[in-house]
PDB file of N, CA and C in Angstrom:
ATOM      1  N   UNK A   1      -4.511 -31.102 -11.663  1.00  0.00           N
ATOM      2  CA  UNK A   1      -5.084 -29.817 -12.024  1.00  0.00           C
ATOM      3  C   UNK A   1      -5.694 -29.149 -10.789  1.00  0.00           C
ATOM      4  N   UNK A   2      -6.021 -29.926  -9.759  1.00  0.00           N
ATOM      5  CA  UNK A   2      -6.974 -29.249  -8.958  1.00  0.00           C
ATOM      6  C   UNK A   2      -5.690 -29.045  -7.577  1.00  0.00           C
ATOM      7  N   UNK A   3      -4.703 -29.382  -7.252  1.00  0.00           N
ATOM      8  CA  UNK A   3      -3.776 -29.420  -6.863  1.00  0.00           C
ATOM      9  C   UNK A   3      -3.197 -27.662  -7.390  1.00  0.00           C
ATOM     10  N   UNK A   4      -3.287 -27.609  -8.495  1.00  0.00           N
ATOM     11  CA  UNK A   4      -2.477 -25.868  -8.988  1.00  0.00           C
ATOM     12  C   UNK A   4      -3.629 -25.322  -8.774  1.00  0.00           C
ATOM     13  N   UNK A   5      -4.807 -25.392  -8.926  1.00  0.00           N
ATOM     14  CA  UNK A   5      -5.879 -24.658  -8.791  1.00  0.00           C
ATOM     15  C   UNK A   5      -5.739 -24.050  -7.434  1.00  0.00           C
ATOM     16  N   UNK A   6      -5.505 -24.406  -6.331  1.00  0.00           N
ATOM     17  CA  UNK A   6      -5.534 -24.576  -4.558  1.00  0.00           C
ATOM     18  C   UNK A   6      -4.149 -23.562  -4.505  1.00  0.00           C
ATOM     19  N   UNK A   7      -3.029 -24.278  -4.921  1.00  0.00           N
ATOM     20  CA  UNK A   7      -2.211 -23.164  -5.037  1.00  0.00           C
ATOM     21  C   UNK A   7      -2.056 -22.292  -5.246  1.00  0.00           C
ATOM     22  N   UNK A   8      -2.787 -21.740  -6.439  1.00  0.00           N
ATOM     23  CA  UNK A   8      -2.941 -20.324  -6.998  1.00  0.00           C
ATOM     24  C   UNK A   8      -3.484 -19.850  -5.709  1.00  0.00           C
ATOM     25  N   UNK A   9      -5.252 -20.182  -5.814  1.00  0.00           N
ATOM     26  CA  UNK A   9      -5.433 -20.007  -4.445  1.00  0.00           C
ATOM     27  C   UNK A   9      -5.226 -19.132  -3.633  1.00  0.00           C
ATOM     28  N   UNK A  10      -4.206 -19.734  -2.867  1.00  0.00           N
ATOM     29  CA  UNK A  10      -3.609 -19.586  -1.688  1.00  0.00           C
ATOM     30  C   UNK A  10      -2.138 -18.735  -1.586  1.00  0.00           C
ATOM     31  N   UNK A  11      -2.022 -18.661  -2.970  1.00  0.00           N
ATOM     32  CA  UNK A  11      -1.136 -17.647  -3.150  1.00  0.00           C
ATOM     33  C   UNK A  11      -1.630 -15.979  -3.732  1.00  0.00           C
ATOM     34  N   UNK A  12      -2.688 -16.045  -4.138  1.00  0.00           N
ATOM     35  CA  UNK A  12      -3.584 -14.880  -4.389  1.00  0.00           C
ATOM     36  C   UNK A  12      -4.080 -14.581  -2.872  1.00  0.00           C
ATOM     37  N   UNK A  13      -4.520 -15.649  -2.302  1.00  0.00           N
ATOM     38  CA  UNK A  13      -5.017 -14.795  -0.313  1.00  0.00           C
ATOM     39  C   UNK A  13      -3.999 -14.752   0.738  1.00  0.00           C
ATOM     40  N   UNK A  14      -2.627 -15.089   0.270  1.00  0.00           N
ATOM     41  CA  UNK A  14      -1.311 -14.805   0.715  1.00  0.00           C
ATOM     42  C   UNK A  14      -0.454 -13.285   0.588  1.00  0.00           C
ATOM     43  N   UNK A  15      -0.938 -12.904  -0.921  1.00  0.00           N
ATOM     44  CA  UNK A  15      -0.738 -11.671  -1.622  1.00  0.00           C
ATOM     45  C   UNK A  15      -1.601 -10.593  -1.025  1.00  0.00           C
ATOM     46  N   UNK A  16      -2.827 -10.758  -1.396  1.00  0.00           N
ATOM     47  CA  UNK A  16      -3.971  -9.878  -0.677  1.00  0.00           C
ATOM     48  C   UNK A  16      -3.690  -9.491   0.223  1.00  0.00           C
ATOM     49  N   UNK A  17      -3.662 -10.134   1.370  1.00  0.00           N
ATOM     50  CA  UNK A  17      -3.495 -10.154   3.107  1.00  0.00           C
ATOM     51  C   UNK A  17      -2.183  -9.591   3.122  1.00  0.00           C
ATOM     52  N   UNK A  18      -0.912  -9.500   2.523  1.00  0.00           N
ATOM     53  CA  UNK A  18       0.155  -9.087   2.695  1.00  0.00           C
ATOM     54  C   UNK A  18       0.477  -7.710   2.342  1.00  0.00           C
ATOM     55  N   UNK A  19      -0.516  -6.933   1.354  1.00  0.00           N
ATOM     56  CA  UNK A  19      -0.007  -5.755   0.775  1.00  0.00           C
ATOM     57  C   UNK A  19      -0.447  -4.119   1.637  1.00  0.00           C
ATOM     58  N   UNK A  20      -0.542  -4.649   2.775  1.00  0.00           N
ATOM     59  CA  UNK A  20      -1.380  -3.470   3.599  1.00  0.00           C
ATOM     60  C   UNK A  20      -0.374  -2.650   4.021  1.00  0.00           C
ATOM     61  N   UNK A  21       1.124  -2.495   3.722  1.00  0.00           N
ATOM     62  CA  UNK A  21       1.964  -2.035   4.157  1.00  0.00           C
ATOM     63  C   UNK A  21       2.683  -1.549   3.205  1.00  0.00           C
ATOM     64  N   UNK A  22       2.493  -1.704   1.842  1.00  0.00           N
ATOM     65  CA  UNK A  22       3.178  -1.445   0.559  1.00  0.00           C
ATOM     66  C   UNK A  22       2.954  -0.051  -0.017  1.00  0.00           C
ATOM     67  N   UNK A  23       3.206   0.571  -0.570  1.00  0.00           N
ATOM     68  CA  UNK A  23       3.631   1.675  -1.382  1.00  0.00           C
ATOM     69  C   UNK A  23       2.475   1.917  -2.407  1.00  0.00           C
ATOM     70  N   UNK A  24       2.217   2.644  -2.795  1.00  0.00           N
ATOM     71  CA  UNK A  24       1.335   2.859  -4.075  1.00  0.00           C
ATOM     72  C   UNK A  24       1.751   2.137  -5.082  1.00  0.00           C
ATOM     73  N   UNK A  25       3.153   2.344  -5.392  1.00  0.00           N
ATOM     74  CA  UNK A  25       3.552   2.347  -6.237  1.00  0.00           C
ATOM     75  C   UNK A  25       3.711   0.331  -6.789  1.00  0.00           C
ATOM     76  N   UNK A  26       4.101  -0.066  -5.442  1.00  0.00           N
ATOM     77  CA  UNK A  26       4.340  -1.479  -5.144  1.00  0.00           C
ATOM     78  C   UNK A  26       3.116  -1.992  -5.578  1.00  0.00           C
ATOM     79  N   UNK A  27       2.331  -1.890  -4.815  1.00  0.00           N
ATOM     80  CA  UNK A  27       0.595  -2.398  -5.259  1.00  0.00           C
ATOM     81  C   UNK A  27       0.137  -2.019  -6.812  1.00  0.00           C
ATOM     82  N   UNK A  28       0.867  -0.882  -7.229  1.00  0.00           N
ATOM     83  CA  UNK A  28       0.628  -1.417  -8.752  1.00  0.00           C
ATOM     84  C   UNK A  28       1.128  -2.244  -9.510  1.00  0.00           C
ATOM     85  N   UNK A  29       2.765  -2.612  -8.894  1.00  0.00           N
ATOM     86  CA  UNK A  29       3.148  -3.744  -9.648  1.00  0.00           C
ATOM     87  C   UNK A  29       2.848  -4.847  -9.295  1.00  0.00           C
ATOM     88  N   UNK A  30       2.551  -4.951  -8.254  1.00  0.00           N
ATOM     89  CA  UNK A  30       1.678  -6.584  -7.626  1.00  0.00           C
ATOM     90  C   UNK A  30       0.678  -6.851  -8.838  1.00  0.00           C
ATOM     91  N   UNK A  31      -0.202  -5.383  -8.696  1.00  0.00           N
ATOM     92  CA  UNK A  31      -1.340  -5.763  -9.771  1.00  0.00           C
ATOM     93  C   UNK A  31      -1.108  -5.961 -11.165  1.00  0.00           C
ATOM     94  N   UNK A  32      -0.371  -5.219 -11.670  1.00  0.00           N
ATOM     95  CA  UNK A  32       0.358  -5.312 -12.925  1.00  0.00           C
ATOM     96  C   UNK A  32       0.600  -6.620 -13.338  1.00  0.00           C
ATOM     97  N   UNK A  33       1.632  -6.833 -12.196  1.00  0.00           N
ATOM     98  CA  UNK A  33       2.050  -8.232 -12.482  1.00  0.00           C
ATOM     99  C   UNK A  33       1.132  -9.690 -12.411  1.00  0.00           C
ATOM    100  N   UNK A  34       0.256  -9.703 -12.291  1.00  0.00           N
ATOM    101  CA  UNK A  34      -0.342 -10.523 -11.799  1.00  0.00           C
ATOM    102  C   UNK A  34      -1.406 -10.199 -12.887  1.00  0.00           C
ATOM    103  N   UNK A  35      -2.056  -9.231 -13.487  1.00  0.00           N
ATOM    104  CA  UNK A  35      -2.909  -8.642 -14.459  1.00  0.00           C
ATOM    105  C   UNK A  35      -2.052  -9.454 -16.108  1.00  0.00           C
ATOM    106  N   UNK A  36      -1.088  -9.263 -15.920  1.00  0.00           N
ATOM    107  CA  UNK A  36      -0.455  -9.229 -17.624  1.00  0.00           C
ATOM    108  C   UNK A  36       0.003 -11.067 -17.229  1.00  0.00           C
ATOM    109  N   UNK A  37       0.745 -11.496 -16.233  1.00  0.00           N
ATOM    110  CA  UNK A  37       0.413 -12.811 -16.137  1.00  0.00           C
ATOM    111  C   UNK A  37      -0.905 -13.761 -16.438  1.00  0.00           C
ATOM    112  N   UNK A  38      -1.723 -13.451 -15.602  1.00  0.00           N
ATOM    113  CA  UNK A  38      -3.170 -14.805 -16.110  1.00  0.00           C
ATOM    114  C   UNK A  38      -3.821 -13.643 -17.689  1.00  0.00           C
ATOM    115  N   UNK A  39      -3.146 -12.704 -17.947  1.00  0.00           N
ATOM    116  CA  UNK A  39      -3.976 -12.730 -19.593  1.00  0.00           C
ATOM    117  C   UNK A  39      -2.942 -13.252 -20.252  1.00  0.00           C
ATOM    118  N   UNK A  40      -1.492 -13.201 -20.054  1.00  0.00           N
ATOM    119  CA  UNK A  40      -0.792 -14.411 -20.919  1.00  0.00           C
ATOM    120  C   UNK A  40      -0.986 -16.149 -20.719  1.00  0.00           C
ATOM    121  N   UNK A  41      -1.390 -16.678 -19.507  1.00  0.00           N
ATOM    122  CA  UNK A  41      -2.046 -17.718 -19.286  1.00  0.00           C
ATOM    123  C   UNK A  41      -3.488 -18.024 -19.949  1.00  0.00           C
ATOM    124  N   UNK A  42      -4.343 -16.998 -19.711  1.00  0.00           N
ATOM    125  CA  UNK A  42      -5.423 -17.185 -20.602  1.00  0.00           C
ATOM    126  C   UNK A  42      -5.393 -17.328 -21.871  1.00  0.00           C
ATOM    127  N   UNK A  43      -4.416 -16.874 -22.352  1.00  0.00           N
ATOM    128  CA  UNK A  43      -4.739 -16.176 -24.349  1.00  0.00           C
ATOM    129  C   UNK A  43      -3.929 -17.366 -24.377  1.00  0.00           C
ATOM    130  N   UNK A  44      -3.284 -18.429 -23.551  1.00  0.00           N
ATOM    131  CA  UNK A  44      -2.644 -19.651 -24.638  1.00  0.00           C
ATOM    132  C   UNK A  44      -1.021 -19.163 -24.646  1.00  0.00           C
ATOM    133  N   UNK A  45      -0.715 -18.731 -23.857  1.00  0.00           N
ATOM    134  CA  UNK A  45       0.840 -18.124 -24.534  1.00  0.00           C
ATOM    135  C   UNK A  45       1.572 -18.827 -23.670  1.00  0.00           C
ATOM    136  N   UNK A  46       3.166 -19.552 -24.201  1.00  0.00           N
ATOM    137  CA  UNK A  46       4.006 -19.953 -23.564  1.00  0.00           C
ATOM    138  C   UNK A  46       4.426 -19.782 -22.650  1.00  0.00           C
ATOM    139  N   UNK A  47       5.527 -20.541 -21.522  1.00  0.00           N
ATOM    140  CA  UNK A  47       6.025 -19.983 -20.395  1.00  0.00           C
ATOM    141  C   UNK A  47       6.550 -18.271 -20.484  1.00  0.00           C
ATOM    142  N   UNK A  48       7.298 -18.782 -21.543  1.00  0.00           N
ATOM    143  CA  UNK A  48       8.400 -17.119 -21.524  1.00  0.00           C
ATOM    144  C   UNK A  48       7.612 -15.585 -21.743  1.00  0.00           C
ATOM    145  N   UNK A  49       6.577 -15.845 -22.839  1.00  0.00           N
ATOM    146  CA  UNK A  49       5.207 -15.617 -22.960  1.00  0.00           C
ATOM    147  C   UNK A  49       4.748 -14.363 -21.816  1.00  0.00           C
ATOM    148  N   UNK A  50       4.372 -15.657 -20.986  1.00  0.00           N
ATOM    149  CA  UNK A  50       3.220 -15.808 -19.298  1.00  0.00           C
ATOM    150  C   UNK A  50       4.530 -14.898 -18.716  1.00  0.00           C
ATOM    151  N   UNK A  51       5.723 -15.026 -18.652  1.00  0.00           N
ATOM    152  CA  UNK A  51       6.932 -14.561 -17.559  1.00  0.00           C
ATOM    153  C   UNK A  51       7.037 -12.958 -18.266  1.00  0.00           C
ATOM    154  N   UNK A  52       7.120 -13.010 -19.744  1.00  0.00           N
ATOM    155  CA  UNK A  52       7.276 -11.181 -20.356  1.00  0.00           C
ATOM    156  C   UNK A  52       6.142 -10.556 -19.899  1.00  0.00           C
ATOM    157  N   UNK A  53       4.865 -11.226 -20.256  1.00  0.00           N
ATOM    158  CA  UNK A  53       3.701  -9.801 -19.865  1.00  0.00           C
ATOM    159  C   UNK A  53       3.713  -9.636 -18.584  1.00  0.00           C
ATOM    160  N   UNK A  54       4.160 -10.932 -17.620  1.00  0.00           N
ATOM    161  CA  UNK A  54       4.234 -10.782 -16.382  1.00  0.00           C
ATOM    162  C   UNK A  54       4.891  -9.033 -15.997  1.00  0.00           C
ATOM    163  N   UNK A  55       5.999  -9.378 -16.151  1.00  0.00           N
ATOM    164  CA  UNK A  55       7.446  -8.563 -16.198  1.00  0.00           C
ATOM    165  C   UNK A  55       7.097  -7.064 -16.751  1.00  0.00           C
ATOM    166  N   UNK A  56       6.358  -6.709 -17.795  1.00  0.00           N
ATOM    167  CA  UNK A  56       5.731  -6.177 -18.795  1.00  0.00           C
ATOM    168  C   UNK A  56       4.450  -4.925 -17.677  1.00  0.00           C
ATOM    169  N   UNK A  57       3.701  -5.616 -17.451  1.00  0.00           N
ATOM    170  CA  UNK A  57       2.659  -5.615 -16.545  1.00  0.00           C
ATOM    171  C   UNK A  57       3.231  -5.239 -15.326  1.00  0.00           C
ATOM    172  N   UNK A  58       3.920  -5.624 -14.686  1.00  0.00           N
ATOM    173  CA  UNK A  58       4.776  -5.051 -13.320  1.00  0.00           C
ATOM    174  C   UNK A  58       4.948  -3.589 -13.740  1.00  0.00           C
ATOM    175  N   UNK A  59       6.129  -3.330 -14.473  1.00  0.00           N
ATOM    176  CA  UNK A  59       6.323  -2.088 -15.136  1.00  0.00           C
ATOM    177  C   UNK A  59       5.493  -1.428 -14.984  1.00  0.00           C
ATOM    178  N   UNK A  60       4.802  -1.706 -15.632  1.00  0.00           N
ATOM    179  CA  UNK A  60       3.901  -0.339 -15.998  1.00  0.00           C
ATOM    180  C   UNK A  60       2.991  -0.004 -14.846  1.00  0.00           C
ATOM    181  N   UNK A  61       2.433  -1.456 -14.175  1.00  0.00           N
ATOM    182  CA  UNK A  61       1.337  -1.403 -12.550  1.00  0.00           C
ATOM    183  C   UNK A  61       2.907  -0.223 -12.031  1.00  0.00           C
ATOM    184  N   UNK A  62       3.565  -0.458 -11.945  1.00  0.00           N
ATOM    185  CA  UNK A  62       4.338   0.397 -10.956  1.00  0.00           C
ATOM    186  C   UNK A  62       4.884   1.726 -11.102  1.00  0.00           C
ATOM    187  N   UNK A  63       4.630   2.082 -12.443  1.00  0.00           N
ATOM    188  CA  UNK A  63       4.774   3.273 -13.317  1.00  0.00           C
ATOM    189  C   UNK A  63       3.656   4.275 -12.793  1.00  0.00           C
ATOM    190  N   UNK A  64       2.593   3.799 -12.961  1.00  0.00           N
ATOM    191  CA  UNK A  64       1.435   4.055 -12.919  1.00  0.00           C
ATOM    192  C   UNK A  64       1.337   4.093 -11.140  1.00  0.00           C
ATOM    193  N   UNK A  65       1.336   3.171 -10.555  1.00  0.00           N
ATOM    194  CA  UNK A  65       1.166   3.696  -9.373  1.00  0.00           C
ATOM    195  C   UNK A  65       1.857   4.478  -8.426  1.00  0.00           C
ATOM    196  N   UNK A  66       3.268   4.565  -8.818  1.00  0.00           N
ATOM    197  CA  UNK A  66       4.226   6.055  -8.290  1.00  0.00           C
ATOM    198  C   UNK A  66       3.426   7.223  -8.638  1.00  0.00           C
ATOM    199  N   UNK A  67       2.634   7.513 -10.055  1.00  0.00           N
ATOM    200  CA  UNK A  67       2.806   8.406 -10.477  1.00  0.00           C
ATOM    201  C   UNK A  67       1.205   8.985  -9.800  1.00  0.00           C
ATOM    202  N   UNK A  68       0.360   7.694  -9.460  1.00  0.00           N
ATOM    203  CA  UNK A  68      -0.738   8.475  -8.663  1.00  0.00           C
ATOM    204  C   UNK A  68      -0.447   8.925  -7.268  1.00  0.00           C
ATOM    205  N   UNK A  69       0.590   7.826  -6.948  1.00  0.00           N
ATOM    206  CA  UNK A  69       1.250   8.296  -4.878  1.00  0.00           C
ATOM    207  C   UNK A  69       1.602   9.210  -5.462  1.00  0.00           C
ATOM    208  N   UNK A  70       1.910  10.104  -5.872  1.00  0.00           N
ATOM    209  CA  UNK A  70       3.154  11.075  -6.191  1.00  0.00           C
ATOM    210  C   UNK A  70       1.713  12.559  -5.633  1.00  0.00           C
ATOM    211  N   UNK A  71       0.899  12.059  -6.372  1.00  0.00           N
ATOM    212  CA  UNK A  71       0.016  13.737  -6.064  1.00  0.00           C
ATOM    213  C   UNK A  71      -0.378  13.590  -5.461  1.00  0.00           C
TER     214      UNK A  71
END
């Protein structure tokens, strides 16, 4: 457990540090995605679950953030 804990981690200050070059629009689906992921992890929901809101959550973070770059 504490092994995935470290991973996450380090893949959340891998993400962070990497998005300084991205798009509006991109950085909303980072967030998106990553937003609708750990609330399908939290609420108990299956892999496929955790992978749709993921997927779900991208969408829309990236919907949403074109549409604020845009003005």
């Amino acid at each position: 457990m504490m092994k995935t804990k470290v991973l996450v981690l380090l893949a959340a200050v891998g993400m962070l540090g990497g998005c300084e070059n991205m798009t509006t629009g991109q950085k909303g689906a980072l967030t998106g995605a990553a937003l609708g992921s750990g609330i399908g992890m939290v609420a108990g929901g299956s892999f496929g679950t955790v992978v749709g809101a993921g997927l779900i959550g991208g969408a829309a973070g990236y919907i949403t953030g074109s549409a604020i770059g845009n003005k």
